[in-house]
C-alpha atoms as a PDB file:
ATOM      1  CA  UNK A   1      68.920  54.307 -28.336  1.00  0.00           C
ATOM      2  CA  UNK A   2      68.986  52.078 -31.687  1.00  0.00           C
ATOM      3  CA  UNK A   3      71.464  49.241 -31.562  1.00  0.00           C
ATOM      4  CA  UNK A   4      71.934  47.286 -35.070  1.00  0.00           C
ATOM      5  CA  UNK A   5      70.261  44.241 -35.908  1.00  0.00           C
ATOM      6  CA  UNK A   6      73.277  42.295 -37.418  1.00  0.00           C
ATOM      7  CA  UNK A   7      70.963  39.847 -38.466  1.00  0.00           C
ATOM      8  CA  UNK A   8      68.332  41.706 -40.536  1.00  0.00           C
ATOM      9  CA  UNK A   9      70.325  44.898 -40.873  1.00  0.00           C
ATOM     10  CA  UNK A  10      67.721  47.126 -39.210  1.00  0.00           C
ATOM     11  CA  UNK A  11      67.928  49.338 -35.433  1.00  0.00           C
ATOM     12  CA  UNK A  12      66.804  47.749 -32.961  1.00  0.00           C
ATOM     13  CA  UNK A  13      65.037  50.049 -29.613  1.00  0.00           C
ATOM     14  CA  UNK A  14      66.546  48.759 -26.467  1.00  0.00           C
ATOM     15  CA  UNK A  15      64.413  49.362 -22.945  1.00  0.00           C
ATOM     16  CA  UNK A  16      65.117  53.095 -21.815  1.00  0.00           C
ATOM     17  CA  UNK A  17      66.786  51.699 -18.817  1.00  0.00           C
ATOM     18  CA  UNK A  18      69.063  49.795 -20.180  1.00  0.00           C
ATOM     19  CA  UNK A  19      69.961  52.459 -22.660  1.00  0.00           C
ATOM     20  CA  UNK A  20      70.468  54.892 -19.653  1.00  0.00           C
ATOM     21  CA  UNK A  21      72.041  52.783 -17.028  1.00  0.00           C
ATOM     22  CA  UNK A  22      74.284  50.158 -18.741  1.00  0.00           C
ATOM     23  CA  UNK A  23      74.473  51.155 -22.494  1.00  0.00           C
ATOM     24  CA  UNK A  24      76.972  53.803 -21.839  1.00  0.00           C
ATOM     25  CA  UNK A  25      79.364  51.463 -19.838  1.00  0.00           C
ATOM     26  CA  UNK A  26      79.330  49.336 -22.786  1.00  0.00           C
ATOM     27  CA  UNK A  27      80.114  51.950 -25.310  1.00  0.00           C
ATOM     28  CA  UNK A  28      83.049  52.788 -23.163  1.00  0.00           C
ATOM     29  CA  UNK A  29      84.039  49.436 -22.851  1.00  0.00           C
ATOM     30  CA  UNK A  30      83.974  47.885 -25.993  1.00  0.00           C
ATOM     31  CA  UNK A  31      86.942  48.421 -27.953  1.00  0.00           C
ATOM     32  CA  UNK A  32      86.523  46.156 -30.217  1.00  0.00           C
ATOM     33  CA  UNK A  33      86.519  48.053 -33.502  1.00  0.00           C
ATOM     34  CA  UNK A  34      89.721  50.228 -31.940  1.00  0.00           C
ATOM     35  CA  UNK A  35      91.675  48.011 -29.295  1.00  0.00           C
ATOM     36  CA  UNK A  36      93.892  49.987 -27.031  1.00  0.00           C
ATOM     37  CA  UNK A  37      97.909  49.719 -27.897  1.00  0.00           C
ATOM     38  CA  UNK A  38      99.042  48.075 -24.607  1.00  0.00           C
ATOM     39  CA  UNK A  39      96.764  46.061 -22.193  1.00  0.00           C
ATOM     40  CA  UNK A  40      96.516  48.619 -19.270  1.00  0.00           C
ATOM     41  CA  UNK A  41      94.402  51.564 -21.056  1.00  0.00           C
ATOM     42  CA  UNK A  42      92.116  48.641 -21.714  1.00  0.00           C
ATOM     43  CA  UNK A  43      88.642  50.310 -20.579  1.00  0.00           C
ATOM     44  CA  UNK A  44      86.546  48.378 -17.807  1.00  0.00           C
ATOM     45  CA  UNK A  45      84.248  48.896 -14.768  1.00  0.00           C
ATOM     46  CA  UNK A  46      85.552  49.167 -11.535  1.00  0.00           C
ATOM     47  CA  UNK A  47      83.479  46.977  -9.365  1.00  0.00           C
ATOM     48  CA  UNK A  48      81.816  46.787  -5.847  1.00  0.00           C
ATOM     49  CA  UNK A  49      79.919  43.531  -5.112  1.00  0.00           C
ATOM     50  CA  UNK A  50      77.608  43.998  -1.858  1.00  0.00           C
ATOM     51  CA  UNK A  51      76.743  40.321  -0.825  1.00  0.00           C
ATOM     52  CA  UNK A  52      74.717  38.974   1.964  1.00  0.00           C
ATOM     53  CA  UNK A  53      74.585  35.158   1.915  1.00  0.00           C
ATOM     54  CA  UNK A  54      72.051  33.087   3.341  1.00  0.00           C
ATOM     55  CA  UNK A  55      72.699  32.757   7.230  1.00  0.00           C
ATOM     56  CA  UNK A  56      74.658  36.075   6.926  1.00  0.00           C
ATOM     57  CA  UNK A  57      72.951  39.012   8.747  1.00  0.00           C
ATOM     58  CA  UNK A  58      76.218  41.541   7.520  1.00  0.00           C
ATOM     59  CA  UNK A  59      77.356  41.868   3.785  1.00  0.00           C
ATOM     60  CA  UNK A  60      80.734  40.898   2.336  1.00  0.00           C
ATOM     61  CA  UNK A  61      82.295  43.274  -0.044  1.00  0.00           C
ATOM     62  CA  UNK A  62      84.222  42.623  -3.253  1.00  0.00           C
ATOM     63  CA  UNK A  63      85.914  44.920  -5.576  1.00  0.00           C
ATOM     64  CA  UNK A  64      87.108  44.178  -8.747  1.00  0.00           C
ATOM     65  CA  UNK A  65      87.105  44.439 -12.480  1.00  0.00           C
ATOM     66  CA  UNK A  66      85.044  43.971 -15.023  1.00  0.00           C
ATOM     67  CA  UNK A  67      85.769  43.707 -18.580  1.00  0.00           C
ATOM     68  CA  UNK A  68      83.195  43.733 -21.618  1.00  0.00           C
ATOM     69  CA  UNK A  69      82.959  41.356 -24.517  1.00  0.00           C
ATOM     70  CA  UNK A  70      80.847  41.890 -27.466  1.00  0.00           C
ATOM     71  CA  UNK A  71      77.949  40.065 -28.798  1.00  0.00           C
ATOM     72  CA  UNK A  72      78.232  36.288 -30.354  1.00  0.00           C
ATOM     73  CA  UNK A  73      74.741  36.126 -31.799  1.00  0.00           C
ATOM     74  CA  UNK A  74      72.080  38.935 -32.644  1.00  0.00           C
ATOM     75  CA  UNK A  75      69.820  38.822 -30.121  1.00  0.00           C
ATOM     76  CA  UNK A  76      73.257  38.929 -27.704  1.00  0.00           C
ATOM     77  CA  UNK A  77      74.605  42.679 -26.157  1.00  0.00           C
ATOM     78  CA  UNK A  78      77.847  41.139 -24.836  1.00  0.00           C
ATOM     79  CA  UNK A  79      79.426  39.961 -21.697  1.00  0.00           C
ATOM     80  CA  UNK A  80      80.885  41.198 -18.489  1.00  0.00           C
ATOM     81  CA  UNK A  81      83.597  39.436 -16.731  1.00  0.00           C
ATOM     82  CA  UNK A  82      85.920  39.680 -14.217  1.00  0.00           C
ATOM     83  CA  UNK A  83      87.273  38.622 -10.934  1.00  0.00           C
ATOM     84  CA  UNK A  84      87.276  40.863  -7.782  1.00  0.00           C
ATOM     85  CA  UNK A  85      88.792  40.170  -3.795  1.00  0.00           C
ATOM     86  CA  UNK A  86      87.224  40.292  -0.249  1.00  0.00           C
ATOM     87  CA  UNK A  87      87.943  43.958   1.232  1.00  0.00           C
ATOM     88  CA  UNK A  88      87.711  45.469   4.449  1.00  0.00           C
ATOM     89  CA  UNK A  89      86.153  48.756   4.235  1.00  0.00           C
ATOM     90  CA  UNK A  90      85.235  51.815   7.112  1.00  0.00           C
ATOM     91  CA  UNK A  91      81.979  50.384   8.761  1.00  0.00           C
ATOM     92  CA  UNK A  92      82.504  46.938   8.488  1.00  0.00           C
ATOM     93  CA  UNK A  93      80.627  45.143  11.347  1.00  0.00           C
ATOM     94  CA  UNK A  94      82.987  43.536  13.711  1.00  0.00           C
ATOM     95  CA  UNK A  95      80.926  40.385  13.187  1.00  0.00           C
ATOM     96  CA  UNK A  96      82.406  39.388  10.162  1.00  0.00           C
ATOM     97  CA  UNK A  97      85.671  39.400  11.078  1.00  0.00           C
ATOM     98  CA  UNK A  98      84.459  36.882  13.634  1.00  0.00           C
ATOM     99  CA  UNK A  99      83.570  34.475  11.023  1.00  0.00           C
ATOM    100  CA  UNK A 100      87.238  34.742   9.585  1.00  0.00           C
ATOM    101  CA  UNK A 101      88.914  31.178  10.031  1.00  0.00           C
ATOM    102  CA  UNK A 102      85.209  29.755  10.968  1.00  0.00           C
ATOM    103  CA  UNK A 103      83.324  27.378   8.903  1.00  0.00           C
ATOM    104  CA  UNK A 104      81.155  30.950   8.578  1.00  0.00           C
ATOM    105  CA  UNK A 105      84.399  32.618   6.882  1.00  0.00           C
ATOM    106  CA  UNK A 106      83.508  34.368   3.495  1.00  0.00           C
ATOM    107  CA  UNK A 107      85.298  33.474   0.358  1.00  0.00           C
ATOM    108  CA  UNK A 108      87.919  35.292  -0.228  1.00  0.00           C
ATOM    109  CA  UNK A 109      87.596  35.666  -4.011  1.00  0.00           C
ATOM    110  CA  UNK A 110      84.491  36.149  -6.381  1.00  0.00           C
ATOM    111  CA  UNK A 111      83.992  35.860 -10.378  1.00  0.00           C
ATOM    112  CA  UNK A 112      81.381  37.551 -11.974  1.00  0.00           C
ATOM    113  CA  UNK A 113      79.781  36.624 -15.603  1.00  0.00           C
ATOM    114  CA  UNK A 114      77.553  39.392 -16.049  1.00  0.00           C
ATOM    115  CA  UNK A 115      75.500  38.308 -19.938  1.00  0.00           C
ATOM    116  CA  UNK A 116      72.979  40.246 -21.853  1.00  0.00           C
ATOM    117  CA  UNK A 117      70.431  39.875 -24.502  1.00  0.00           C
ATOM    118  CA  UNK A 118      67.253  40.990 -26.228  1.00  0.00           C
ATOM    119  CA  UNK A 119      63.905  39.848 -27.080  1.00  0.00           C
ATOM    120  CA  UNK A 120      63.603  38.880 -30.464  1.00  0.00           C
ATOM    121  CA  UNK A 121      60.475  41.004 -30.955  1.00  0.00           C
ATOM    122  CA  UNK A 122      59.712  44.140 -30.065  1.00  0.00           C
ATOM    123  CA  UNK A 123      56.824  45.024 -27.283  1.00  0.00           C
ATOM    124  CA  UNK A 124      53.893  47.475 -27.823  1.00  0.00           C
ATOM    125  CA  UNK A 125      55.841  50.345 -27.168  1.00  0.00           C
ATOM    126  CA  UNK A 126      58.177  49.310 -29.875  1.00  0.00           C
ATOM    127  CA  UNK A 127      61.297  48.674 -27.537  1.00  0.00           C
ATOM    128  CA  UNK A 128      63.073  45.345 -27.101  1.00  0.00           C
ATOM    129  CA  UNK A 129      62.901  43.658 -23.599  1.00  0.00           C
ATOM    130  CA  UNK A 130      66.784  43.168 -22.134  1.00  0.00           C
ATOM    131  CA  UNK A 131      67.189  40.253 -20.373  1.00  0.00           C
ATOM    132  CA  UNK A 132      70.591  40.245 -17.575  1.00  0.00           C
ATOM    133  CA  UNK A 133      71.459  37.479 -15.639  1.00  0.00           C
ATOM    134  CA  UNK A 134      74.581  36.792 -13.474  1.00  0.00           C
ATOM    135  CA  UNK A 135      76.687  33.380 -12.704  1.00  0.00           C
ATOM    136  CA  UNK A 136      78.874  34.223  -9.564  1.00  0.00           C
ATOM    137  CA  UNK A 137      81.444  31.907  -8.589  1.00  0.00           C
ATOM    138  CA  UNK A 138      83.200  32.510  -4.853  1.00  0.00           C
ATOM    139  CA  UNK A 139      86.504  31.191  -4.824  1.00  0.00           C
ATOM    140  CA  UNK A 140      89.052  29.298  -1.644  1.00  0.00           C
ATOM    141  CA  UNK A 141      92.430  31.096  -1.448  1.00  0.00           C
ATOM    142  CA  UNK A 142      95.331  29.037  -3.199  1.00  0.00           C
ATOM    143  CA  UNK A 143      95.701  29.672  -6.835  1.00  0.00           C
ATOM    144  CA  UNK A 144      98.908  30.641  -6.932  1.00  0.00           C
ATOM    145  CA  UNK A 145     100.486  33.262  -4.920  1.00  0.00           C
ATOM    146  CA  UNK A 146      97.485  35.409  -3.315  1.00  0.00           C
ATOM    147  CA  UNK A 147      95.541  34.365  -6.186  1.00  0.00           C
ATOM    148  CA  UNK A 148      91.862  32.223  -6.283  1.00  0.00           C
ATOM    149  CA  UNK A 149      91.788  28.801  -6.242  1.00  0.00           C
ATOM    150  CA  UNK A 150      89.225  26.224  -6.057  1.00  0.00           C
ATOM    151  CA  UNK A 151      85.153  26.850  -6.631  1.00  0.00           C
ATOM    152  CA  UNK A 152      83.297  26.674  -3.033  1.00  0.00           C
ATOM    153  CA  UNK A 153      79.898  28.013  -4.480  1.00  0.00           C
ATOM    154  CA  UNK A 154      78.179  29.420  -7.592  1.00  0.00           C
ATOM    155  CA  UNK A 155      75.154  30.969  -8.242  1.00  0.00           C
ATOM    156  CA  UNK A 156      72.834  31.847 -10.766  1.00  0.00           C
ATOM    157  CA  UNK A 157      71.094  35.593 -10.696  1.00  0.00           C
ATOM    158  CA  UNK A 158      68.775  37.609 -12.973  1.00  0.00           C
ATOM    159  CA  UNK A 159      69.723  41.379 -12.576  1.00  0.00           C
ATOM    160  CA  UNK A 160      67.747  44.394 -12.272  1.00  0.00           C
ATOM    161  CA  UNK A 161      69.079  47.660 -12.758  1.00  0.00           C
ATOM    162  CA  UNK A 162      68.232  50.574 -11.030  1.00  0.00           C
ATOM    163  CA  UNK A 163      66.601  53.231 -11.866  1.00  0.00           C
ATOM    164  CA  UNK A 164      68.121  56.729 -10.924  1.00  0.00           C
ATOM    165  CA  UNK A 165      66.945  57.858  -7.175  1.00  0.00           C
ATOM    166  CA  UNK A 166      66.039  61.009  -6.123  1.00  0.00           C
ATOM    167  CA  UNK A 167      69.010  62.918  -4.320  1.00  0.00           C
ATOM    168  CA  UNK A 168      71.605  60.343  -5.643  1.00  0.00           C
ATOM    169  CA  UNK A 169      74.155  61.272  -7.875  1.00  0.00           C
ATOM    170  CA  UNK A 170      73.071  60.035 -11.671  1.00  0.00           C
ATOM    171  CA  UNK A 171      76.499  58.728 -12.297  1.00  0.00           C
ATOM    172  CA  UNK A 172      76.091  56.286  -9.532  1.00  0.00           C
ATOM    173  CA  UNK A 173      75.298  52.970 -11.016  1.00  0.00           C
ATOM    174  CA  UNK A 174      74.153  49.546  -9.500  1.00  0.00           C
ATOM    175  CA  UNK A 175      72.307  46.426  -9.983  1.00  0.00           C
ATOM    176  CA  UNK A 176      70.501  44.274  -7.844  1.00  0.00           C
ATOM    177  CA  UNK A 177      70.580  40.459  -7.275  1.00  0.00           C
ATOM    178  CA  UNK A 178      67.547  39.042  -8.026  1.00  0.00           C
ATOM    179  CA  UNK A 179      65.758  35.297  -7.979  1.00  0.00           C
ATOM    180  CA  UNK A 180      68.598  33.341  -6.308  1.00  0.00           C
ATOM    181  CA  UNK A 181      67.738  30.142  -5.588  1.00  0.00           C
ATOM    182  CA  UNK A 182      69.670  29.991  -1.640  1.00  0.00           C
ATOM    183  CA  UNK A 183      68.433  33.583  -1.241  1.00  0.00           C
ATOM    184  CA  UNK A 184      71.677  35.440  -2.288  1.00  0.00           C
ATOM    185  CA  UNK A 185      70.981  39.123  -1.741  1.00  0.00           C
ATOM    186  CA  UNK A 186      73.541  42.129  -3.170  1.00  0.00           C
ATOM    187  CA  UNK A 187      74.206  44.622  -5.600  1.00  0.00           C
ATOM    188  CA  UNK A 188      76.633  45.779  -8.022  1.00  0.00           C
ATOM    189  CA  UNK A 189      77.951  48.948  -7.922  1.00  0.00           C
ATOM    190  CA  UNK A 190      79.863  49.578 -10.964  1.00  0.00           C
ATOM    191  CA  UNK A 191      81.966  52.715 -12.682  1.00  0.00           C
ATOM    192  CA  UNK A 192      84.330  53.325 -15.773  1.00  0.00           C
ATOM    193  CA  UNK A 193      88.047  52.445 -15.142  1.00  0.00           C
ATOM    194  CA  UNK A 194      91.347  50.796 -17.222  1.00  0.00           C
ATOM    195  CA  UNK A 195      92.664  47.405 -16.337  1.00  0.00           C
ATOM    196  CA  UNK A 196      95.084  49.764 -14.742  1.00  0.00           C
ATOM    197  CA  UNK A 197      93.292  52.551 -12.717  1.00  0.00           C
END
């Protein structure tokens, strides 16, 4: 799918994944050119962080929102943000609610920066290279009332998205974790929402 060149005035070809997994939940996100007349119909991705830190043989799950911000520079395709909470969900392994009030305990909150950009040139096959990568910050409890408070970790992540799987539905959407530096695994699972589902 082309995507204009602001700089040179051209269309750009973005990688066929990216145009098929994520491009759509930025054209439903960005209302830039049309903003939405009050804040809740403001479109953005309901999230589902699946996290397993290091020392952690069970994942932590976060849900959240995410919202979009378009591009500062040309070679940019916009940023997702957006803060999401520690849930308890059906299946949860009774081991980490053992770590609750341990020195184990999960952070209760997590923000994601989700950025995205393209190679400057194109490759042989004439399509631009997108580049993803991820800063996640997990947050004490304290910021106000229920709200996050202070920073207990961050880390940096390049994300992969995933192609569509045989037998899965193609609406369901994810990306994966990749080259964290402690050994950070998870994936996103992400769909279209408002501020206000």
């Amino acid at each position: 799918m082309p995507l204009k060149d602001t700089e040179r005035g051209v269309a750009v070809e973005l990688d066929s994944l990216f145009t098929i997994r994520l491009l759509p939940a930025i054209d439903y996100c960005d209302q830039s050119e049309a903003p939405p007349p009050t804040a809740y119909q403001t479109h953005a991705l309901l999230f589902s962080f699946h996290h397993v830190a290091p020392g952690h043989d069970d994942e932590h799950l976060y849900k959240g929102l995410l919202v979009y911000s378009p591009p500062l520079t040309s070679m940019g395709l916009g940023t997702f943000n957006g803060t999401g909470c520690l849930v308890a969900h059906p299946g949860q392994p009774q081991a980490v609610f053992q770590e609750l009030g341990t020195s184990r305990r999960p952070s209760p909150w997590v923000r994601i920066a989700i950025g995205m950009r393209r190679s400057a040139l194109a490759g042989p096959e004439g399509f631009h290279k997108v580049f993803i990568g991820a800063g996640i910050t997990f947050l004490d409890d304290g910021g106000g009332p229920g709200g996050p408070g202070s920073v207990e970790r961050y880390l940096d992540a390049d994300i992969e998205l995933q192609p569509p799987l045989h037998g899965i539905p193609p609406n369901h959407r994810y990306m994966v974790l990749k080259d964290t530096a402690e050994g950070d695994q998870g994936k996103i699972e992400y769909t279209a929402s408002t501020v206000v589902p």
